[in-house]
Protein backbone atom coordinates (compact mmCIF):
# COMPACT_ATOMS: atom_id res chain seq x y z
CA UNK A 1 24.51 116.04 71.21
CA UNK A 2 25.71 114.77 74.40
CA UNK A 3 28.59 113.05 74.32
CA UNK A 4 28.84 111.94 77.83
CA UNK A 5 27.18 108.38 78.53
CA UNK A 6 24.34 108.29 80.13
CA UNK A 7 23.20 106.17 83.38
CA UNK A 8 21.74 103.48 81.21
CA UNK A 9 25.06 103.98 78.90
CA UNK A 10 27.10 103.69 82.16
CA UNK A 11 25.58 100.75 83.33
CA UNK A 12 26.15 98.92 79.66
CA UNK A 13 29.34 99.83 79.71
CA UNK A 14 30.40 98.17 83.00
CA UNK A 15 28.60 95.81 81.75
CA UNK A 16 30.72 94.97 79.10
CA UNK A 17 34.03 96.04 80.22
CA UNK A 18 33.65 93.51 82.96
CA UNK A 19 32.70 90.92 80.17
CA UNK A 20 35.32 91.89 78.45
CA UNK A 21 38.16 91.39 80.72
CA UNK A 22 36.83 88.33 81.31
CA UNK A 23 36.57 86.66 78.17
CA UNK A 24 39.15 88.86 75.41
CA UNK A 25 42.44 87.48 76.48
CA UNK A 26 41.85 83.81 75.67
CA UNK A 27 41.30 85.42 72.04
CA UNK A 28 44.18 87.79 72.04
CA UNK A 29 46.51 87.92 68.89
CA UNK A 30 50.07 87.86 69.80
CA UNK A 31 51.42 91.21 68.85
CA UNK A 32 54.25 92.01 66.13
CA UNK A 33 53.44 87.97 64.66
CA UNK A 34 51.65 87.04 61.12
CA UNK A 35 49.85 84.30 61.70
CA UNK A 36 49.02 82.38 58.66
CA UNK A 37 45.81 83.52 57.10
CA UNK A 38 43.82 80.22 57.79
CA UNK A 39 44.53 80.48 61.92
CA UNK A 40 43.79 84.54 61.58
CA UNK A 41 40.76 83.34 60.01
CA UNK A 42 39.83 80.44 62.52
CA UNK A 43 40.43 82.83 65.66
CA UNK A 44 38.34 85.36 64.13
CA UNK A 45 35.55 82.74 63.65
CA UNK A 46 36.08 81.63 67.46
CA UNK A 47 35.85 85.34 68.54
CA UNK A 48 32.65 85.83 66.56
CA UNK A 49 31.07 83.17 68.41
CA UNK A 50 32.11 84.22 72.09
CA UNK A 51 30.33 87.47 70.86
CA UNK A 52 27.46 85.71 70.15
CA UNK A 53 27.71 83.27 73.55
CA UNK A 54 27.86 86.67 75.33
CA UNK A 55 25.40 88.52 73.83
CA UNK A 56 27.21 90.89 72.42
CA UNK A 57 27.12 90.06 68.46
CA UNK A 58 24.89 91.61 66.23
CA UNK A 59 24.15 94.40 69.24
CA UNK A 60 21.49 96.56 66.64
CA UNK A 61 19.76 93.55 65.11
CA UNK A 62 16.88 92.42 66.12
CA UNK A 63 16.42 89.20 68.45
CA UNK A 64 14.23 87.19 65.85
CA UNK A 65 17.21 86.71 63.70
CA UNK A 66 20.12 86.00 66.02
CA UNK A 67 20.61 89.72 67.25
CA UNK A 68 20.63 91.55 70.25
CA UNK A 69 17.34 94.28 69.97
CA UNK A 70 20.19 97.12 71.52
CA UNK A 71 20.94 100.64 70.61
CA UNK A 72 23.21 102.14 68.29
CA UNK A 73 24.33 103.95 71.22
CA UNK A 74 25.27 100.47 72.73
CA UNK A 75 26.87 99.22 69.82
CA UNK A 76 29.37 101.91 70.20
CA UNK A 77 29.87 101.84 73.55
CA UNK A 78 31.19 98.33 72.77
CA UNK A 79 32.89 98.93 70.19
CA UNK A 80 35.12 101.27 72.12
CA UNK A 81 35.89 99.02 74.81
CA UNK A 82 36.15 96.09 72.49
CA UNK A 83 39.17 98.02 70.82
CA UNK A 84 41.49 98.28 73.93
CA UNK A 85 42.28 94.79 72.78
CA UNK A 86 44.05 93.55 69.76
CA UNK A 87 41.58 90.64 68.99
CA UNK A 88 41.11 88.66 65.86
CA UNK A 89 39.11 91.33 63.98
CA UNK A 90 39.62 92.14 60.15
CA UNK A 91 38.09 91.75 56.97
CA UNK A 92 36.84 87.96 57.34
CA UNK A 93 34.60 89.05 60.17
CA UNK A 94 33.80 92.55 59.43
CA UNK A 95 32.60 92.39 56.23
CA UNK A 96 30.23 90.29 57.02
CA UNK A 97 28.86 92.15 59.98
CA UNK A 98 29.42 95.80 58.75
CA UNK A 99 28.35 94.81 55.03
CA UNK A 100 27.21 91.71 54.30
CA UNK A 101 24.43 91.91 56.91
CA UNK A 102 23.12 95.88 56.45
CA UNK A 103 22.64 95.32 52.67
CA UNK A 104 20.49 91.89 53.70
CA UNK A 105 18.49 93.41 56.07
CA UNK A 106 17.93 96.59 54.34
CA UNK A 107 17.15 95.07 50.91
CA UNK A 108 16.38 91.71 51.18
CA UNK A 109 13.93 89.20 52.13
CA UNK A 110 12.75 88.19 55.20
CA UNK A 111 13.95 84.72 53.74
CA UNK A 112 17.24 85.94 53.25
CA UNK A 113 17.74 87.53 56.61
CA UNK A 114 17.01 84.57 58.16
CA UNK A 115 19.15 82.29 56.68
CA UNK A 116 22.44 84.72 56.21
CA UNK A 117 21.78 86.86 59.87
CA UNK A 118 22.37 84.09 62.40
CA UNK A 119 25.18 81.83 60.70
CA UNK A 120 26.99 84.86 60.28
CA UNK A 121 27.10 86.49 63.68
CA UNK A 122 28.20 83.02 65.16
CA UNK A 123 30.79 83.24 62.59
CA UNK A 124 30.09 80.16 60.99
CA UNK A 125 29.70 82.14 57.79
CA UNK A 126 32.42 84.49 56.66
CA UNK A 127 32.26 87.09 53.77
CA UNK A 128 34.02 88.85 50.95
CA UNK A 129 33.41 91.53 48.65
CA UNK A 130 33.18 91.32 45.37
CA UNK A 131 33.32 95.07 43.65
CA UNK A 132 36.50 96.37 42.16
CA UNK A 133 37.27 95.18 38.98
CA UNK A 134 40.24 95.85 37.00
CA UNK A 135 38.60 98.65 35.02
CA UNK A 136 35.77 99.47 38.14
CA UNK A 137 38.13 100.48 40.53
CA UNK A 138 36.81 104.03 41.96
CA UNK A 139 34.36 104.23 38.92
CA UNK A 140 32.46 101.09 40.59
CA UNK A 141 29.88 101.74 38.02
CA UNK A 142 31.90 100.90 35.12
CA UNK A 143 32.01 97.47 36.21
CA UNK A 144 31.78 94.65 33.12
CA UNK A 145 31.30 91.53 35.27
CA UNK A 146 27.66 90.34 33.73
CA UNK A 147 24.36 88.35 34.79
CA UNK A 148 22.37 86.98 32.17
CA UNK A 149 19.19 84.87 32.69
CA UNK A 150 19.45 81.16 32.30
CA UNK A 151 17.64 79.85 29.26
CA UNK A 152 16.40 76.70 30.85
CA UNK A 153 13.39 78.62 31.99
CA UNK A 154 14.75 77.96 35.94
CA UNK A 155 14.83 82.04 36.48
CA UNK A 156 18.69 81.37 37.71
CA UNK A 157 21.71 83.75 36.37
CA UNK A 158 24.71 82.81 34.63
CA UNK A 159 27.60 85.21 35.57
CA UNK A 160 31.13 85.84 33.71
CA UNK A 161 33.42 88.14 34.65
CA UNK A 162 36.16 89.13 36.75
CA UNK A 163 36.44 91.17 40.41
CA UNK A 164 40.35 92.01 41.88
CA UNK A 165 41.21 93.40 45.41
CA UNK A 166 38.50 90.75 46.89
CA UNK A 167 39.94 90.94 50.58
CA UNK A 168 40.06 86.53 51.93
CA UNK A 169 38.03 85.82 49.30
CA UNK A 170 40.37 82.82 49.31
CA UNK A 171 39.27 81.70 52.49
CA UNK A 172 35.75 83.11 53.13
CA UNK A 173 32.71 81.12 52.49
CA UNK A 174 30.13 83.61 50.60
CA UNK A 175 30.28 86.98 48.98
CA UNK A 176 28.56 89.87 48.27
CA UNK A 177 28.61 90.38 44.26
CA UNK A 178 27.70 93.13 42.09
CA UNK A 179 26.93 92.71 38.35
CA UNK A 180 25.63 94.15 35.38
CA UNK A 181 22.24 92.86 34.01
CA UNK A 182 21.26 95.52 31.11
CA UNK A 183 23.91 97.10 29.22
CA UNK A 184 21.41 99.22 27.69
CA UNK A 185 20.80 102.19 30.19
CA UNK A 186 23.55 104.46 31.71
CA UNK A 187 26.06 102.67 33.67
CA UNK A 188 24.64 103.36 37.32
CA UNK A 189 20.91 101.64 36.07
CA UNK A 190 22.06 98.60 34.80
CA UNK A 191 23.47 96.71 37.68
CA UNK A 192 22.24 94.32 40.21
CA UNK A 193 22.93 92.56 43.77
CA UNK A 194 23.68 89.41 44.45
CA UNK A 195 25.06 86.94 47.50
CA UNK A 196 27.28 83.97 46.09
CA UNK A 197 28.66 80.86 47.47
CA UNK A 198 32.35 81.06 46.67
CA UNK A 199 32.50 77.28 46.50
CA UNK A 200 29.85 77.45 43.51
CA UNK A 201 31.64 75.57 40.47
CA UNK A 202 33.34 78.71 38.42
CA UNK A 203 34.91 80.33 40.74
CA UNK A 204 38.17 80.88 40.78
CA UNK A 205 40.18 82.81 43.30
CA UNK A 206 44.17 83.72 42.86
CA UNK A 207 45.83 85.49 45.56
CA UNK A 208 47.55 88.71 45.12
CA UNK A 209 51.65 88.77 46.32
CA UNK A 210 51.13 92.71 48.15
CA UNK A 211 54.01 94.52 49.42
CA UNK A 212 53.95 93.33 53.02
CA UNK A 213 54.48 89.88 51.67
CA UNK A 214 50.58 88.99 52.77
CA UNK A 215 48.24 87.65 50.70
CA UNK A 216 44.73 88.96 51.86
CA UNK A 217 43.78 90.27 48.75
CA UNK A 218 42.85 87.95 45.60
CA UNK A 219 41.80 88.16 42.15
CA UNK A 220 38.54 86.23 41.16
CA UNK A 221 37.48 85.12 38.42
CA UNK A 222 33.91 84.13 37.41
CA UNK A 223 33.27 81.88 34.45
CA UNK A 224 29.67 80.79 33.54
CA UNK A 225 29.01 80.92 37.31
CA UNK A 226 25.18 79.87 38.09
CA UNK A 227 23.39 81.72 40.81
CA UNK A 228 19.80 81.35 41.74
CA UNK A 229 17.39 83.97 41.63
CA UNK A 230 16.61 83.46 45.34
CA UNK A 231 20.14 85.07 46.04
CA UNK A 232 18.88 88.34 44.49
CA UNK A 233 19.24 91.29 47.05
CA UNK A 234 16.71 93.93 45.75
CA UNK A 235 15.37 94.00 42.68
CA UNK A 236 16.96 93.94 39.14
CA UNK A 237 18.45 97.18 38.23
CA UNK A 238 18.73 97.89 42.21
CA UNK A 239 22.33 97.21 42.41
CA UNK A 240 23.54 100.65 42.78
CA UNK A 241 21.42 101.38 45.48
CA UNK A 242 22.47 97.89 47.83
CA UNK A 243 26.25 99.40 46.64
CA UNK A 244 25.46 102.66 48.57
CA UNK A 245 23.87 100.72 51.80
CA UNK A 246 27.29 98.38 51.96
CA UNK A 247 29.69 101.49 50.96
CA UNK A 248 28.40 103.55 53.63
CA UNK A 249 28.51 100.59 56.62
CA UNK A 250 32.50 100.03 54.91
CA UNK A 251 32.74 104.04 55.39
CA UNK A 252 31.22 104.70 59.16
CA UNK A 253 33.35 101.76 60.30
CA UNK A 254 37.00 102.92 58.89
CA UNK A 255 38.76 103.20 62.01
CA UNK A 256 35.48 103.33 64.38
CA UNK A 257 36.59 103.77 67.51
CA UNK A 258 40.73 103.00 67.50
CA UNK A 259 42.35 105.33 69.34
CA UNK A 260 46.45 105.60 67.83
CA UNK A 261 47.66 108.33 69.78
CA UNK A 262 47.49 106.42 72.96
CA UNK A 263 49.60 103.61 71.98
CA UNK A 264 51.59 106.55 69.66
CA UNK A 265 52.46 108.47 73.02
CA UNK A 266 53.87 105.13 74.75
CA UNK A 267 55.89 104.62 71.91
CA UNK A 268 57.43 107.99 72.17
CA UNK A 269 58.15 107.55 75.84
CA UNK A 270 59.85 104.20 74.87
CA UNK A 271 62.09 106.05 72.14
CA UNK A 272 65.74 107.92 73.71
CA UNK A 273 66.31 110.77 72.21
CA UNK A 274 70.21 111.67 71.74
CA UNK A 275 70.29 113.45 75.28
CA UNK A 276 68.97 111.30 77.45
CA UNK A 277 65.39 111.96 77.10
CA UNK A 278 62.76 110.16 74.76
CA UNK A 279 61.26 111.33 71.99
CA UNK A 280 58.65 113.01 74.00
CA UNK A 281 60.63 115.68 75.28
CA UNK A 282 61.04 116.85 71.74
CA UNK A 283 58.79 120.16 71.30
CA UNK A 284 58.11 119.36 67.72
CA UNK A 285 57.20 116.06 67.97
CA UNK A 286 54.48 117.12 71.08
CA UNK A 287 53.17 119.41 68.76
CA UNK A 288 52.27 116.91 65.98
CA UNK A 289 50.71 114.41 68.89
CA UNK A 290 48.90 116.78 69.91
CA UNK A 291 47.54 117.66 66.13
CA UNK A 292 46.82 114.30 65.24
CA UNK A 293 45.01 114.00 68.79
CA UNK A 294 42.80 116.56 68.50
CA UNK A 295 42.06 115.01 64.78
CA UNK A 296 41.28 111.81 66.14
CA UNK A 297 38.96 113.66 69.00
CA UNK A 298 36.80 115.17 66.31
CA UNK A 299 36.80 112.50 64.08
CA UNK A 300 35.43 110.01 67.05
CA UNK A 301 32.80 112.96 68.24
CA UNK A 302 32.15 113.36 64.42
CA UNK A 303 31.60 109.78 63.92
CA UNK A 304 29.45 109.87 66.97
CA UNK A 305 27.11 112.17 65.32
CA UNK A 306 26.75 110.61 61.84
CA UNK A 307 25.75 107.10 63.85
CA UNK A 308 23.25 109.07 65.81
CA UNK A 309 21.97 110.13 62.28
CA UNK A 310 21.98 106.70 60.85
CA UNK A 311 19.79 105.49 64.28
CA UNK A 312 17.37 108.12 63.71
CA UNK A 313 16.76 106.97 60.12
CA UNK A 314 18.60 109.42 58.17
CA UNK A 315 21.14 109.06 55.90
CA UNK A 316 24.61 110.16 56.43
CA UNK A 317 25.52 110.56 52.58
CA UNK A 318 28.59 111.86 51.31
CA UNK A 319 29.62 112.94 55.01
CA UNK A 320 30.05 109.36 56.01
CA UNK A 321 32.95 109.36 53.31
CA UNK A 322 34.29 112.20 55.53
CA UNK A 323 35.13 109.71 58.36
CA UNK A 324 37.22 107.13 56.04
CA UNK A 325 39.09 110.36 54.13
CA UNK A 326 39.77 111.64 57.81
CA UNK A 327 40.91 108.15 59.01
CA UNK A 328 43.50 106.99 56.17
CA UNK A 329 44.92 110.44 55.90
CA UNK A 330 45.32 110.18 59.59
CA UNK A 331 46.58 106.77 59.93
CA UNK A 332 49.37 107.33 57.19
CA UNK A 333 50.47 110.28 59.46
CA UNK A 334 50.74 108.73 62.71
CA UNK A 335 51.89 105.71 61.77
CA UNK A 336 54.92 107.45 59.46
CA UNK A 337 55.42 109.85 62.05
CA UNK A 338 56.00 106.29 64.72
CA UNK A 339 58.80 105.48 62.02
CA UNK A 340 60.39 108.62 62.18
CA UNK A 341 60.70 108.46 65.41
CA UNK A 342 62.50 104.78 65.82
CA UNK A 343 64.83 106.43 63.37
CA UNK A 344 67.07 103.94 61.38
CA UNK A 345 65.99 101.01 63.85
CA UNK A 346 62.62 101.26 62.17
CA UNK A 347 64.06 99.80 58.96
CA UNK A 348 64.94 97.02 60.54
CA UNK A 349 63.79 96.49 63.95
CA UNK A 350 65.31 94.30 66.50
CA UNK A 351 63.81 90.77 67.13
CA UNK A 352 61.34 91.65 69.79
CA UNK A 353 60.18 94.63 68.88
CA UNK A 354 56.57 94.04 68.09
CA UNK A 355 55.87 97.52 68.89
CA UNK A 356 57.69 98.53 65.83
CA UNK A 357 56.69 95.69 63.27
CA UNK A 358 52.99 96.54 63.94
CA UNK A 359 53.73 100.09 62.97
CA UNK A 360 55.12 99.34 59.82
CA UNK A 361 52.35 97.26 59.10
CA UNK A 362 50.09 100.05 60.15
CA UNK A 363 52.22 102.51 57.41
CA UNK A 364 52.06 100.01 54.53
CA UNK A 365 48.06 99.36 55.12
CA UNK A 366 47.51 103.06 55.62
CA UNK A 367 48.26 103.79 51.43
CA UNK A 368 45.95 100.82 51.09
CA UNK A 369 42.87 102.58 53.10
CA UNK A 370 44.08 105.59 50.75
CA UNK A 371 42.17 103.66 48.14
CA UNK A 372 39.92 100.81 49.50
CA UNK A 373 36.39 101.87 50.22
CA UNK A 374 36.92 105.06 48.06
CA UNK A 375 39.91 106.79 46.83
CA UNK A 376 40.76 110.04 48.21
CA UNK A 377 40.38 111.84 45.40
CA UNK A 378 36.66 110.02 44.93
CA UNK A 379 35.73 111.56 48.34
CA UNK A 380 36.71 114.56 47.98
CA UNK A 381 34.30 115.13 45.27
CA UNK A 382 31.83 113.79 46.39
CA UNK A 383 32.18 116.14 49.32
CA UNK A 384 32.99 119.21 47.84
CA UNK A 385 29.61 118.71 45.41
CA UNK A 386 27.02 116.80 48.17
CA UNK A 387 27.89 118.41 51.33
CA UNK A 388 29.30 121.95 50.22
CA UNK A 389 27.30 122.41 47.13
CA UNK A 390 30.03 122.89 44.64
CA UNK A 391 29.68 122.85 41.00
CA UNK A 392 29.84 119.01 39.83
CA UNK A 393 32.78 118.10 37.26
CA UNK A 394 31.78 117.36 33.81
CA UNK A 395 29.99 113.86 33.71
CA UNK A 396 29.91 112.93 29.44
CA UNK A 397 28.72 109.58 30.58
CA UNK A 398 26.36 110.32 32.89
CA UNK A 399 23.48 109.66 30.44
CA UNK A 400 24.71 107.06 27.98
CA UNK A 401 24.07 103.85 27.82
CA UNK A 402 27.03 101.69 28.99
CA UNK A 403 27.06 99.56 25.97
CA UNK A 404 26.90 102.37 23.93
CA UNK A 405 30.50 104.14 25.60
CA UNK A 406 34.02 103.93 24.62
């Protein structure tokens, strides 16, 4: 494929470069700061919905529900410019556009589309997920959280359970909710989709104390929780299928389009060495730069490709986990390889030095990405069997019914 843009690409890229420069900076965050989660959260919503004033939110979707009828091509485009600025973007926003939104509009109703598409690309809805489970972590499928069927005859579901690692589920207003609704046949079968209002009576969310001393993840807990049938995404028994669609939007998008090295190569200039110099002049640390360069240049052209897949139809598979495996490995050694460089002043950096507090951040979140959205381990499986046909490790579950393992 080409890789250079286009006229038409050109054009859309001016386009929204100029836009851009014009309307980011009233939204930037203030770099090296933790805000408290609830003004994170309110800039984010505030940056949805310039997106959305501009034209620019929901790029792929079409017009009749809030969208912009563009390109995949486009979206990417924007993407990349959008991420020369550090702007209120994280889970609160992105889940709902990268995950919340493709599993609606893949497996739901026109109904649903309707009323979820639109809010959410203004931002006036935000999203969680709700997956992981203390024993479902990267065995999603072994999830216990159940759906039974009201016996009131009102066709509405009556959920218990528990989900863990739900990213601002204390602060979002739906989710996206996986449960099981037949024990009977093997664990993948048995499990269905839902959308929830996390202010139904039932829920209850506790956040997590993680070792940045954030709280974005939570613990939630589900007890007798009602949910109408109307909130169903796909049919019953589908829910493995909608897990896919969402997993593989979560996977595509790890680290779309951030380029590290850039900033990384600043940083080294802004480092002195013990002679004088800066880190840079080190031939050593040039060499790894230029490693984790030409990693990030075939991870973005790779990337490139799988989205040109995705437009076209097809489905990306196991090589979309590729992208996330390449992105958290990379992330972990570029951001420890920042910390090396600041030397002892990156234990404790001087007040002022944002540069430095971000890139701790960036090392602490990159063991999280390690796991979240598929452990490495999980990927690499899946790779070695889907994409280079290797024999498959022994599955003694594979057929049983879940309520019939150990």
């Amino acid at each position: 494929m080409d890789f250079n843009d286009t006229p038409e690409e050109a054009a859309f890229r001016a386009k929204a470069r100029d836009w851009l420069a014009a309307n980011a900076p009233a939204h930037l965050m203030p770099d090296g700061v933790r805000l408290p989660d609830t003004e994170e959260a309110e800039r984010g919503r505030a940056w949805m919905r310039a997106l959305y004033d501009g034209g620019y939110s929901g790029i792929t979707l079409p017009k009749s529900v809030g969208g912009q009828g563009g390109t995949v091509i486009e979206a990417v485009v924007f993407a990349e410019e959008e991420s020369k600025y550090h702007l209120p973007k994280g889970p609160f926003t992105s889940i709902g556009t990268g995950m919340a939104l493709p599993v609606i509009s893949k497996h739901g109703t026109p109904e649903q589309i309707a009323r979820f598409a639109e809010p959410t690309l203004k931002g006036e809805l935000t999203w969680c997920q709700l997956f992981s489970e203390p024993s479902a972590g990267s065995d999603l499928a072994n999830l216990r959280t159940k759906a039974v069927r009201a016996d009131d005859g009102s066709g509405d579901w009556i959920v218990n359970g528990q989900k863990v690692w739900s990213s601002w589920a204390h602060l979002t207003d739906w989710g996206i909710l996986v449960v099981r609704t037949d024990p009977t046949v093997p664990k993948h079968k048995g499990l269905t989709f839902f959308v929830v209002d996390m202010k139904t009576p039932g829920i209850d969310v506790r956040p997590i104390r993680q070792i940045s001393g954030a709280s974005d993840f939570n613990e939630t807990f589900l007890t007798d929780v009602r949910i109408p049938d109307s909130q169903r995404i796909g049919a019953v028994g589908e829910g493995w299928a909608c897990c896919m669609t969402v997993l593989m939007g979560e996977r595509l998008g790890s680290g779309s389009h951030k380029s590290a090295i850039a900033g990384l190569l600043d940083y080294a200039v802004a480092t002195p060495d013990m002679m004088g110099g800066n880190a840079l002049d080190n031939g050593a640390v040039r060499q790894s730069l230029a490693e984790a360069l030409a990693e990030e240049q075939a991870e973005k052209y790779f990337q490139a490709r799988l989205r040109t897949m995705v437009s076209r139809g097809e489905n990306p598979g196991a090589l979309a986990g590729m992208v996330k495996l390449a992105y958290a490995r990379r992330l972990q050694k570029t951001s420890g390889l920042a910390l090396e460089l600041r030397g002892m002043d990156a234990m404790a950096p001087a007040s002022g030095d944002a540069a430095t507090a971000e890139i701790q951040m960036d090392y602490i979140w990159s063991t999280v990405m390690r796991i979240a959205g598929g452990a490495d381990e999980v990927l690499r499986n899946q790779i070695a069997e889907r994409v280079l046909g290797m024999p498959g490790d022994v599955r003694m579950d594979k057929d049983v019914p879940f309520d019939q393992l150990r």
